[in-house]
Protein backbone atom coordinates (compact mmCIF):
# COMPACT_ATOMS: atom_id res chain seq x y z
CA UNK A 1 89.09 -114.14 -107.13
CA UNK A 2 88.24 -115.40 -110.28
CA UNK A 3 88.99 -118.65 -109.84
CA UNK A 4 86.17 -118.62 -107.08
CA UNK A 5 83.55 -116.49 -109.15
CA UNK A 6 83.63 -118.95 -111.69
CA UNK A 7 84.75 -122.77 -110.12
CA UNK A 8 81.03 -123.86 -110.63
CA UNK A 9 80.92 -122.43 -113.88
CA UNK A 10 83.69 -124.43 -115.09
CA UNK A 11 82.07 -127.53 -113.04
CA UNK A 12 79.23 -127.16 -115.15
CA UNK A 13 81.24 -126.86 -118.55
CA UNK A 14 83.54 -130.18 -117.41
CA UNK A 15 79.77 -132.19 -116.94
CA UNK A 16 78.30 -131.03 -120.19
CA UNK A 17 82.03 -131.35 -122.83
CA UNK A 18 84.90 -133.84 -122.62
CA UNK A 19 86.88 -132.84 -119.60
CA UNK A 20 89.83 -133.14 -121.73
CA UNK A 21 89.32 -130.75 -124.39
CA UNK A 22 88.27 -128.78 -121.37
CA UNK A 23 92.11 -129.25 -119.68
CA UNK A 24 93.18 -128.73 -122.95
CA UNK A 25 91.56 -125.26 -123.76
CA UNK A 26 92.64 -124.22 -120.01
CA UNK A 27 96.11 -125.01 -120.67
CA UNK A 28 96.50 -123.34 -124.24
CA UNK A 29 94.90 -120.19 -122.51
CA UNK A 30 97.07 -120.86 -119.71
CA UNK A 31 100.33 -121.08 -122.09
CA UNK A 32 99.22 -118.26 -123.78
CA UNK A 33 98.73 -115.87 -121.13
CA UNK A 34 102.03 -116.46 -119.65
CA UNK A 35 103.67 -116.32 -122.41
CA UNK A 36 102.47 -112.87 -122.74
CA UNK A 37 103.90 -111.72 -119.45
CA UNK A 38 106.81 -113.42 -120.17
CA UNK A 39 107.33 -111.25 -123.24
CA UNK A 40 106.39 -108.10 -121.61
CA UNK A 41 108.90 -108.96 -118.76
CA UNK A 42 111.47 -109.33 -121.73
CA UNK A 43 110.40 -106.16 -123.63
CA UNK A 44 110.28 -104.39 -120.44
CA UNK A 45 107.10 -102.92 -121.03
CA UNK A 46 104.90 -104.60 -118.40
CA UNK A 47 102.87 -102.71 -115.97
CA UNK A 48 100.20 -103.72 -112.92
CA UNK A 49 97.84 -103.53 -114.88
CA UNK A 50 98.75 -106.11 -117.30
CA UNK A 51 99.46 -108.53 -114.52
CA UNK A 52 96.00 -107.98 -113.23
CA UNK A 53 94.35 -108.34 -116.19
CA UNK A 54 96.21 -111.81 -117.08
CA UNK A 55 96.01 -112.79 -113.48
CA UNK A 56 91.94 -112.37 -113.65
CA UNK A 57 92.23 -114.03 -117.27
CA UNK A 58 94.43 -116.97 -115.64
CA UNK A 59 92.75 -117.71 -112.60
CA UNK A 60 89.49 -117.75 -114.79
CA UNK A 61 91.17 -120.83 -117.28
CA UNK A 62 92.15 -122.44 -113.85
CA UNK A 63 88.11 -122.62 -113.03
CA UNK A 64 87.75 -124.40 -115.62
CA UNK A 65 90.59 -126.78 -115.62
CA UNK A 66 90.46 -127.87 -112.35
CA UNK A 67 86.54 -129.24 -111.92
CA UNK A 68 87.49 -130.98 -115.65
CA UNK A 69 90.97 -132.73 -113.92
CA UNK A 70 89.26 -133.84 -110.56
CA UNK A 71 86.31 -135.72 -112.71
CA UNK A 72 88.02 -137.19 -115.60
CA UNK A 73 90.51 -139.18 -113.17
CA UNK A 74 87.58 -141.76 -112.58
CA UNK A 75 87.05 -141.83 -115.83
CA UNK A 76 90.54 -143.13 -117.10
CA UNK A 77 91.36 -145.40 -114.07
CA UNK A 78 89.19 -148.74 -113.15
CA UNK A 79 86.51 -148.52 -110.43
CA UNK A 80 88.54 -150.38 -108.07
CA UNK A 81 90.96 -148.03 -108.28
CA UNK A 82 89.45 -144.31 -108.35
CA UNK A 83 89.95 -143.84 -104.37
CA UNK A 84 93.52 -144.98 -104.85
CA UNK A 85 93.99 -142.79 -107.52
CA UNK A 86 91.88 -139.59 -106.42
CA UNK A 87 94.47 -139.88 -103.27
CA UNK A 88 97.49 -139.87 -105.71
CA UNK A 89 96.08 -137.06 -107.23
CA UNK A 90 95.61 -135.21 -103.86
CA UNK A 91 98.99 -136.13 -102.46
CA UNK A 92 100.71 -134.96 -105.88
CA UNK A 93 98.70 -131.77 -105.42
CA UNK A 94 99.98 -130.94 -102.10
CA UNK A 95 103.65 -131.76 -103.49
CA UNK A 96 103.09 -129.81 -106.25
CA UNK A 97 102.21 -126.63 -104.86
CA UNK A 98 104.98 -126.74 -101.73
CA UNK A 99 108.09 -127.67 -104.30
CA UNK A 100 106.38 -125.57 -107.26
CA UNK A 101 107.24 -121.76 -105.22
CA UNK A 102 110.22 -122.99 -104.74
CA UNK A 103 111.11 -124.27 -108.04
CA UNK A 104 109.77 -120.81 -109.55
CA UNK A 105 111.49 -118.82 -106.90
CA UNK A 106 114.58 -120.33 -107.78
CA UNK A 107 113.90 -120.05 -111.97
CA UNK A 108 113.28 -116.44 -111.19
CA UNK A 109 115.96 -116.00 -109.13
CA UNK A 110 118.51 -118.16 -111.28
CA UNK A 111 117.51 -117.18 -114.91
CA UNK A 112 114.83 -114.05 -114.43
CA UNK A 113 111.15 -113.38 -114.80
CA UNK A 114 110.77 -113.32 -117.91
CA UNK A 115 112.63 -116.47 -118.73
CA UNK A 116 110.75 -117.99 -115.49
CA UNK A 117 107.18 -117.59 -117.42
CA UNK A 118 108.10 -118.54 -120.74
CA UNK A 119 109.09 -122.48 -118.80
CA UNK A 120 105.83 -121.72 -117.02
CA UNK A 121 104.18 -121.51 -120.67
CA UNK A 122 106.53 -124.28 -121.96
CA UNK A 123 104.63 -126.37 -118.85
CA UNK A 124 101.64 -125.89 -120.11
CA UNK A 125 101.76 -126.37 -123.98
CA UNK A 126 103.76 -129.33 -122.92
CA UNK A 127 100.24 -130.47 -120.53
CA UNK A 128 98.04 -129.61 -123.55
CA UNK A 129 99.93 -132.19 -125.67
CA UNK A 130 100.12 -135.07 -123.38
CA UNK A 131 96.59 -134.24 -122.78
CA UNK A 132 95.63 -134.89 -126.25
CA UNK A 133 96.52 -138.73 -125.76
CA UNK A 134 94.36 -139.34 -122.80
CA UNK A 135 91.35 -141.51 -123.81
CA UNK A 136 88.80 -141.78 -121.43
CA UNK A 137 85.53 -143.82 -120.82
CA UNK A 138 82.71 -142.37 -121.73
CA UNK A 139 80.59 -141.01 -118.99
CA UNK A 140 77.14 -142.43 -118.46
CA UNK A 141 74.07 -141.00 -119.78
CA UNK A 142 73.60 -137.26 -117.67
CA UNK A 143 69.53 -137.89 -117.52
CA UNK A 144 67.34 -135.09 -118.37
CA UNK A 145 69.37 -132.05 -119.98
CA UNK A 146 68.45 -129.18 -117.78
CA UNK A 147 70.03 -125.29 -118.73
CA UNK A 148 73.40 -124.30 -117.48
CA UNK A 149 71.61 -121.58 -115.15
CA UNK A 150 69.48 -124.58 -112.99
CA UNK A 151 73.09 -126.46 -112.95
CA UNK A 152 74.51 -123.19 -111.47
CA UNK A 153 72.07 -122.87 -108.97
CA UNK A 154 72.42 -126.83 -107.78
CA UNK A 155 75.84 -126.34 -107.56
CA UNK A 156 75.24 -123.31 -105.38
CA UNK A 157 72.84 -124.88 -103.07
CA UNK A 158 75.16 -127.79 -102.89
CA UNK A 159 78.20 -125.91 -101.83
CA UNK A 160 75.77 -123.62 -99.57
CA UNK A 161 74.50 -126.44 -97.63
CA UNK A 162 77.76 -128.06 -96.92
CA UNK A 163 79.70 -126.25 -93.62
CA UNK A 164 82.61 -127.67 -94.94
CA UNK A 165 82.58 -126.27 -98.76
CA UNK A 166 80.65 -123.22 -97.45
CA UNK A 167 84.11 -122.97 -95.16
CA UNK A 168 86.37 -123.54 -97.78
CA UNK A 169 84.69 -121.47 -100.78
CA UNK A 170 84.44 -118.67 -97.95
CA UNK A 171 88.50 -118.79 -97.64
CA UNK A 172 89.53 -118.79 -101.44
CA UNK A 173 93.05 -118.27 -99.96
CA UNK A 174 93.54 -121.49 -98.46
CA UNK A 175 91.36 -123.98 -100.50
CA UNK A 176 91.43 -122.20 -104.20
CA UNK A 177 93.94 -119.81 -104.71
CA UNK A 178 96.86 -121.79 -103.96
């Protein structure tokens, strides 16, 4: 749910900073949070309530981190090549998140929970530091700087008057919350 509440908030923050720092702040949260759980899981003292609160806290840092990763990929490739790219990036996604269950079903299963979220952390404090080497163009001039609250409302209206976004923000289970 959070992710959904605040996807055009983090659009918004990946057009006005570096995308990035942006990935990079997402990721240290990210690695931070689950390393948490994965020291409660060791201590055995977690309860729901922790997982809901670091769920809510995680799903808010991936709002933010993925609006920054789908616009900085035409900034670090050549025009010619963003569509080629932006399908790479699509195709890896889809990989990604049929072979990632698996892989963490079978790090839970193999080595435990707790040890399962600490490689989850590891993954991304390792994503952080690779990010920290990407240099990308800079993006052309934004035109007239208008507040954060008119962005929010364009980006509402935009996904509002598209069926297919409507459709898709309307079933976080399928499109965001994978």
């Amino acid at each position: 749910l959070p992710l959904v509440l605040f996807v055009l908030l983090g659009g918004v923050v990946a057009d006005r900073l570096p995308r990035e720092r942006v990935m990079i702040a997402s990721d240290v949260v990210r690695c931070v949070l689950h390393g948490t759980l994965a020291l409660l899981i060791a201590t055995g003292v977690v309860q729901i309530w922790h997982m809901v609160v670091i769920g809510a806290l995680f799903g808010t840092a991936e709002a933010f981190f993925r609006p920054a990763y789908t616009g900085l990929v035409p900034q670090t490739v050549d025009e010619d090549d963003i569509q080629p790219a932006q399908a790479l990036t699509g195709v890896s996604q889809e990989v990604a998140e049929i072979v990632g269950p698996a892989l963490a079903t079978a790090l839970v299963l193999g080595v435990g929970g707790a040890a399962a979220f600490a490689v989850d952390a590891a993954t991304f404090a390792f994503s952080a530091v690779l990010l920290r080497r990407i240099h990308p163009r800079q993006r052309g001039d934004r035109g007239a700087a208008t507040s954060v609250l008119v962005e929010l409302r364009e980006g509402w209206v935009a996904v509002r008057d598209r069926a297919w976004v409507w459709a898709c923000w309307r079933s976080p289970c399928r499109c965001w919350s994978r």
